[in-house]
N, C-alpha and C. Protein backbone atom coordinates (compact mmCIF):
# COMPACT_ATOMS: atom_id res chain seq x y z
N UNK A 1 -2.15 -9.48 -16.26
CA UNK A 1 -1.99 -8.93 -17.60
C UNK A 1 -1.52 -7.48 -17.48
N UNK A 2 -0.94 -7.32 -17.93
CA UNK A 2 0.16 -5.89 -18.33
C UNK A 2 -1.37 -4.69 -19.05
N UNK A 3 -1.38 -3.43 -18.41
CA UNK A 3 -2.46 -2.73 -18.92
C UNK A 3 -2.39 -2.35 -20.52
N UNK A 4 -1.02 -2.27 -20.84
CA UNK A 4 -1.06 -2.17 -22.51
C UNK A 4 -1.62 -3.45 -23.14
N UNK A 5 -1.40 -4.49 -22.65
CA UNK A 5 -2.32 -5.48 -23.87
C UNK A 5 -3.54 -5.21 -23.17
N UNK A 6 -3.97 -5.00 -22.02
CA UNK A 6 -5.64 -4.86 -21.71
C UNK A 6 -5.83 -3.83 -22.69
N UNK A 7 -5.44 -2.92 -22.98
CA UNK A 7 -5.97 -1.78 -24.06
C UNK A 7 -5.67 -2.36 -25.32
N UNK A 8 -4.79 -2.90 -25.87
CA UNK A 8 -4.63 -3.43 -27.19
C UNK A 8 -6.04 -4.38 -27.60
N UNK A 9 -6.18 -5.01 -26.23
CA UNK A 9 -7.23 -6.18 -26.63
C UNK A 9 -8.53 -5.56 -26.41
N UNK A 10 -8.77 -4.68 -25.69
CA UNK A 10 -10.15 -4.07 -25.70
C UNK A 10 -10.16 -3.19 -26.86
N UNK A 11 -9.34 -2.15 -27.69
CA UNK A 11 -8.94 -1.27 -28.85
C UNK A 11 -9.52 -2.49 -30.07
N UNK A 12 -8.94 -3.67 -29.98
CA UNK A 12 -8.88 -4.42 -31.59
C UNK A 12 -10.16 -5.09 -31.43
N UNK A 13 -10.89 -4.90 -30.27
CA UNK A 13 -12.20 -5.86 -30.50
C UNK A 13 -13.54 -4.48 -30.91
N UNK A 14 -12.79 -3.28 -31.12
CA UNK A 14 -14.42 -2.41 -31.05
C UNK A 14 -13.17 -1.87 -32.40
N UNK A 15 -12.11 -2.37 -33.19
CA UNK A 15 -11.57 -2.23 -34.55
C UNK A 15 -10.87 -1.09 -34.64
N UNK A 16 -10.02 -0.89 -33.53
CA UNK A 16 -8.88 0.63 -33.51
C UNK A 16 -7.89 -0.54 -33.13
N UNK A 17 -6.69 -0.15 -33.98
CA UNK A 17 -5.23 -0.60 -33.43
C UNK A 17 -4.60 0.58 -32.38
N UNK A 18 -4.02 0.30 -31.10
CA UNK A 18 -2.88 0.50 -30.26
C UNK A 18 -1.81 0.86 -30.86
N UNK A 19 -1.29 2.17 -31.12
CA UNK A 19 -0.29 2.35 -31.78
C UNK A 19 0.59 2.56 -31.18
N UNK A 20 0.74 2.96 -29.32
CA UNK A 20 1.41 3.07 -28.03
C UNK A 20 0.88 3.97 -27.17
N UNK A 21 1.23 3.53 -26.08
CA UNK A 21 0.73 4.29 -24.48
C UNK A 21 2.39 4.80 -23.86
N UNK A 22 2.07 6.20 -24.05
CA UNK A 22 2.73 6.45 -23.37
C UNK A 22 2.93 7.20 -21.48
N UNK A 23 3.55 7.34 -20.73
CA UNK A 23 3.40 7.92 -19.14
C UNK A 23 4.46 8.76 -19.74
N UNK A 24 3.89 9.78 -18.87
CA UNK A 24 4.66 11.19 -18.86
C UNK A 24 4.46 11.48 -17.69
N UNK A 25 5.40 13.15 -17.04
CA UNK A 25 5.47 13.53 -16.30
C UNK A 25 3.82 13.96 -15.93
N UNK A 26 3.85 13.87 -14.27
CA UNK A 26 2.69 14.74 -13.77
C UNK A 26 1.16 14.04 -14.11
N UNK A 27 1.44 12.17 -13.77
CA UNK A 27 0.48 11.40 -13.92
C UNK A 27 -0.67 11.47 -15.43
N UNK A 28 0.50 11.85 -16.56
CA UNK A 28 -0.11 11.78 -17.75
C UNK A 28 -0.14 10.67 -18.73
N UNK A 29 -1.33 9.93 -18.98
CA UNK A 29 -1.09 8.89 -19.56
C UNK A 29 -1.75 9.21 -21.13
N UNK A 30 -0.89 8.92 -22.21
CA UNK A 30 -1.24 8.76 -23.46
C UNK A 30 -1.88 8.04 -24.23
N UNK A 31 -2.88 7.86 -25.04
CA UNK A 31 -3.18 6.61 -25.81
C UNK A 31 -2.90 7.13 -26.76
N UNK A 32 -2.59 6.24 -27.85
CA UNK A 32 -2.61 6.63 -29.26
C UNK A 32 -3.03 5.82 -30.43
N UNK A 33 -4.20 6.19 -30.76
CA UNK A 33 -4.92 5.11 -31.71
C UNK A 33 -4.94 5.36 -33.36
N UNK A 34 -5.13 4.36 -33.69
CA UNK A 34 -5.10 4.48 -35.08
C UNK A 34 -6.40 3.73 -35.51
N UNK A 35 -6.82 3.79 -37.00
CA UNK A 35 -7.95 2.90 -37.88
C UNK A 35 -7.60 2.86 -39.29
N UNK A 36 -7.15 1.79 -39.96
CA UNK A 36 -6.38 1.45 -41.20
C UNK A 36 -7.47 1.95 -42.26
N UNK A 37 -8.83 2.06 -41.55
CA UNK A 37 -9.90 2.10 -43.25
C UNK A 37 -10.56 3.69 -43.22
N UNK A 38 -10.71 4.21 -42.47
CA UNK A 38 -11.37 5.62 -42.10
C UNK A 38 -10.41 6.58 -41.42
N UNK A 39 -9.52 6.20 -40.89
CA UNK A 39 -7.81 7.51 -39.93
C UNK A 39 -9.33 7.64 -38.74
N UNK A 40 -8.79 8.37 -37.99
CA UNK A 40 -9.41 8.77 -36.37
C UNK A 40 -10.14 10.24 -36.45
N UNK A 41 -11.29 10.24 -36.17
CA UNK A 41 -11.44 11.36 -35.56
C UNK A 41 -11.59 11.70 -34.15
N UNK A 42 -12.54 12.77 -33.65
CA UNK A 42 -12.96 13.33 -32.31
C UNK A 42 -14.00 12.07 -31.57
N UNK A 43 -14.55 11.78 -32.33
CA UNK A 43 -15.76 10.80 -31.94
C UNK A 43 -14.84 9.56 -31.74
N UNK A 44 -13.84 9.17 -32.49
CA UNK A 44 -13.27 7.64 -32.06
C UNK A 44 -12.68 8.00 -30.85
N UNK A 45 -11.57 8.89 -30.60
CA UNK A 45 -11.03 9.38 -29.11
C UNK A 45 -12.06 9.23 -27.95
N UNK A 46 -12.68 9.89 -28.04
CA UNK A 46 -14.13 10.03 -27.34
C UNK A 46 -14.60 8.40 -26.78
N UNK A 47 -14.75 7.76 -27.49
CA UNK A 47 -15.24 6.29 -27.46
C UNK A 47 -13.70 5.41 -26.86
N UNK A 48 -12.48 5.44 -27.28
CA UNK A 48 -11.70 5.26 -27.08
C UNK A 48 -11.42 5.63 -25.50
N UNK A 49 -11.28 6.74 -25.02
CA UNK A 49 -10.93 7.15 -23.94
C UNK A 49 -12.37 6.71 -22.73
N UNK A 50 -13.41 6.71 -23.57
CA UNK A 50 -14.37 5.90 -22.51
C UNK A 50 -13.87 4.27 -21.57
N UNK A 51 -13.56 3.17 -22.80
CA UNK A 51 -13.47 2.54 -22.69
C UNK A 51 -12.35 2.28 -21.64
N UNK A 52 -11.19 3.04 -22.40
CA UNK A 52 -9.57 3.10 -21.17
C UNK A 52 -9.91 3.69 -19.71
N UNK A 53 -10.60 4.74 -20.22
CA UNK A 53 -11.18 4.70 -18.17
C UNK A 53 -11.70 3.54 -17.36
N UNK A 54 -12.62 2.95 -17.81
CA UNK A 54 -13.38 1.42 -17.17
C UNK A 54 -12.65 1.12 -17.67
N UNK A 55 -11.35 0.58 -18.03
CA UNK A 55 -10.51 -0.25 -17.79
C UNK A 55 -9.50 0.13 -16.82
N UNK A 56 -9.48 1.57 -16.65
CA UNK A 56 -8.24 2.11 -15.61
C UNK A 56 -8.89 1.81 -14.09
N UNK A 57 -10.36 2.27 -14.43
CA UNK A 57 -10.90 2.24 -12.99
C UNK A 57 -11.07 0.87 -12.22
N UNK A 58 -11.36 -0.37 -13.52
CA UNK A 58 -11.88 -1.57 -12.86
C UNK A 58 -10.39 -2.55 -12.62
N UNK A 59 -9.49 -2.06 -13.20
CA UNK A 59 -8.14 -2.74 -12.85
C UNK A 59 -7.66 -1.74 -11.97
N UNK A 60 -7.18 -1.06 -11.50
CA UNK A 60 -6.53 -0.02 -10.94
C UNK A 60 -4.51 0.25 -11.11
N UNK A 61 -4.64 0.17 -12.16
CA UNK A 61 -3.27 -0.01 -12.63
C UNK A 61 -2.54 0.86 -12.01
N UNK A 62 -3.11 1.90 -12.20
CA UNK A 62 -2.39 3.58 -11.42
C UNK A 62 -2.98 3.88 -10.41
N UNK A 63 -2.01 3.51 -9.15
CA UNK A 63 -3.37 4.23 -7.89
C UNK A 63 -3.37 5.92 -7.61
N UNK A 64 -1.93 6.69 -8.40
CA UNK A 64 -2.44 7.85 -8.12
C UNK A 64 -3.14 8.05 -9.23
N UNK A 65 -3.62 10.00 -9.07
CA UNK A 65 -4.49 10.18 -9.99
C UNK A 65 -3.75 10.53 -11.14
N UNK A 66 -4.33 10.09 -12.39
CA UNK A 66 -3.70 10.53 -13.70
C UNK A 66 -4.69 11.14 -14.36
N UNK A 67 -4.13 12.01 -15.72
CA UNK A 67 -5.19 12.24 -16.60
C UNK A 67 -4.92 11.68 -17.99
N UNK A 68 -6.40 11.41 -19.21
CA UNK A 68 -5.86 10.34 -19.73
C UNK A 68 -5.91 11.15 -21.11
N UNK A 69 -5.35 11.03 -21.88
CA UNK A 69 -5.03 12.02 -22.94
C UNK A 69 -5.36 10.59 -24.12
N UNK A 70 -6.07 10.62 -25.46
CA UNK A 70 -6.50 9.80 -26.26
C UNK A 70 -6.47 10.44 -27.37
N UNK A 71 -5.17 10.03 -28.75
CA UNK A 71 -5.29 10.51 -29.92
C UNK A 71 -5.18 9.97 -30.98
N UNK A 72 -4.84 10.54 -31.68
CA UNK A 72 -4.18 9.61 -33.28
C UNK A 72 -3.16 10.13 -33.00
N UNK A 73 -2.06 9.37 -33.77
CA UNK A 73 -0.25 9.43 -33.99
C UNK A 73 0.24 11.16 -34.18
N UNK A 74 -0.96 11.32 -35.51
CA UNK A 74 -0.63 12.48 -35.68
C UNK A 74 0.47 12.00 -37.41
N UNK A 75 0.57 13.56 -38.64
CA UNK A 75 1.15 13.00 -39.54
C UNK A 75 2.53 12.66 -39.40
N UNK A 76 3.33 13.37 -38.21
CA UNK A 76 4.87 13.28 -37.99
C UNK A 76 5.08 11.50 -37.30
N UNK A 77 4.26 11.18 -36.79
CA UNK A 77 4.54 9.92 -36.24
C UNK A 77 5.82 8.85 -36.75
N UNK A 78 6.46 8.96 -35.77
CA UNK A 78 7.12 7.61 -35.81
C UNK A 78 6.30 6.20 -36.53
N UNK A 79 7.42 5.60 -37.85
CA UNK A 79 6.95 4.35 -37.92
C UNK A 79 7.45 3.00 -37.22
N UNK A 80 6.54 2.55 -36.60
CA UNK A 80 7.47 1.56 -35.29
C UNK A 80 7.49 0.36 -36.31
N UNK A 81 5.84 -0.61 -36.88
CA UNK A 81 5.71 -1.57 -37.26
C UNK A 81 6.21 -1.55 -39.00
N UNK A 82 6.19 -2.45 -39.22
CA UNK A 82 5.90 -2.69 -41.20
C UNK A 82 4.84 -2.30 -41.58
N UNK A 83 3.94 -2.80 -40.97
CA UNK A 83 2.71 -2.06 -41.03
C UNK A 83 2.04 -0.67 -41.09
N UNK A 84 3.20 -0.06 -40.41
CA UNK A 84 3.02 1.34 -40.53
C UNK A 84 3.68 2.27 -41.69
N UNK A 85 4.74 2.01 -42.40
CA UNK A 85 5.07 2.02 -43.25
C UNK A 85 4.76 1.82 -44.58
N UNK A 86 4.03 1.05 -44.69
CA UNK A 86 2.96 0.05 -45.47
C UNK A 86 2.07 0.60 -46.00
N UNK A 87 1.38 0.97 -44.70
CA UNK A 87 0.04 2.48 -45.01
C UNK A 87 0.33 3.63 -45.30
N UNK A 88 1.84 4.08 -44.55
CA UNK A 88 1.98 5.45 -45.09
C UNK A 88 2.62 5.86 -46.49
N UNK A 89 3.04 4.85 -47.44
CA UNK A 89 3.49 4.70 -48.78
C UNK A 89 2.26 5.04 -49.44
């Protein structure tokens, strides 16, 4: 299994959507979460980025070291889905 659906599917079972992961320079990995009924705060990241570690650590997707960066979109965000569009109307 590809580590983005391991995070999609661990994200939609504790009720945050995957909005994309991105890799960047200098072993930086992105999450970016969203929640359709409450938006994200500090405490969902927090819980969020717990979970993506025990998943980074117990799969080992990346064997060097990365650091893992966990947010919301943010208001400029790109709309990728219909869905996203949808909500932001």
């Amino acid at each position: 299994m590809h580590l983005t659906d391991l995070i999609e599917k661990t994200l939609a079972a504790m009720g945050y959507e995957l909005v994309e992961v991105e890799r960047a320079p200098a072993g930086l990995l992105r999450v970016y979460i969203d929640q359709a009924e409450n938006g994200i705060v500090i405490e969902d990241c927090e819980k969020v980025s717990r979970a993506v570690s025990d998943i980074m650590d117990r799969e080992d997707f990346i064997s060097d070291a990365y650091i893992l960066e966990v947010s919301s979109p943010g208001l400029g965000r790109a709309l990728k889905k219909d869905k996203h569009l949808s909500r932001s109307i």
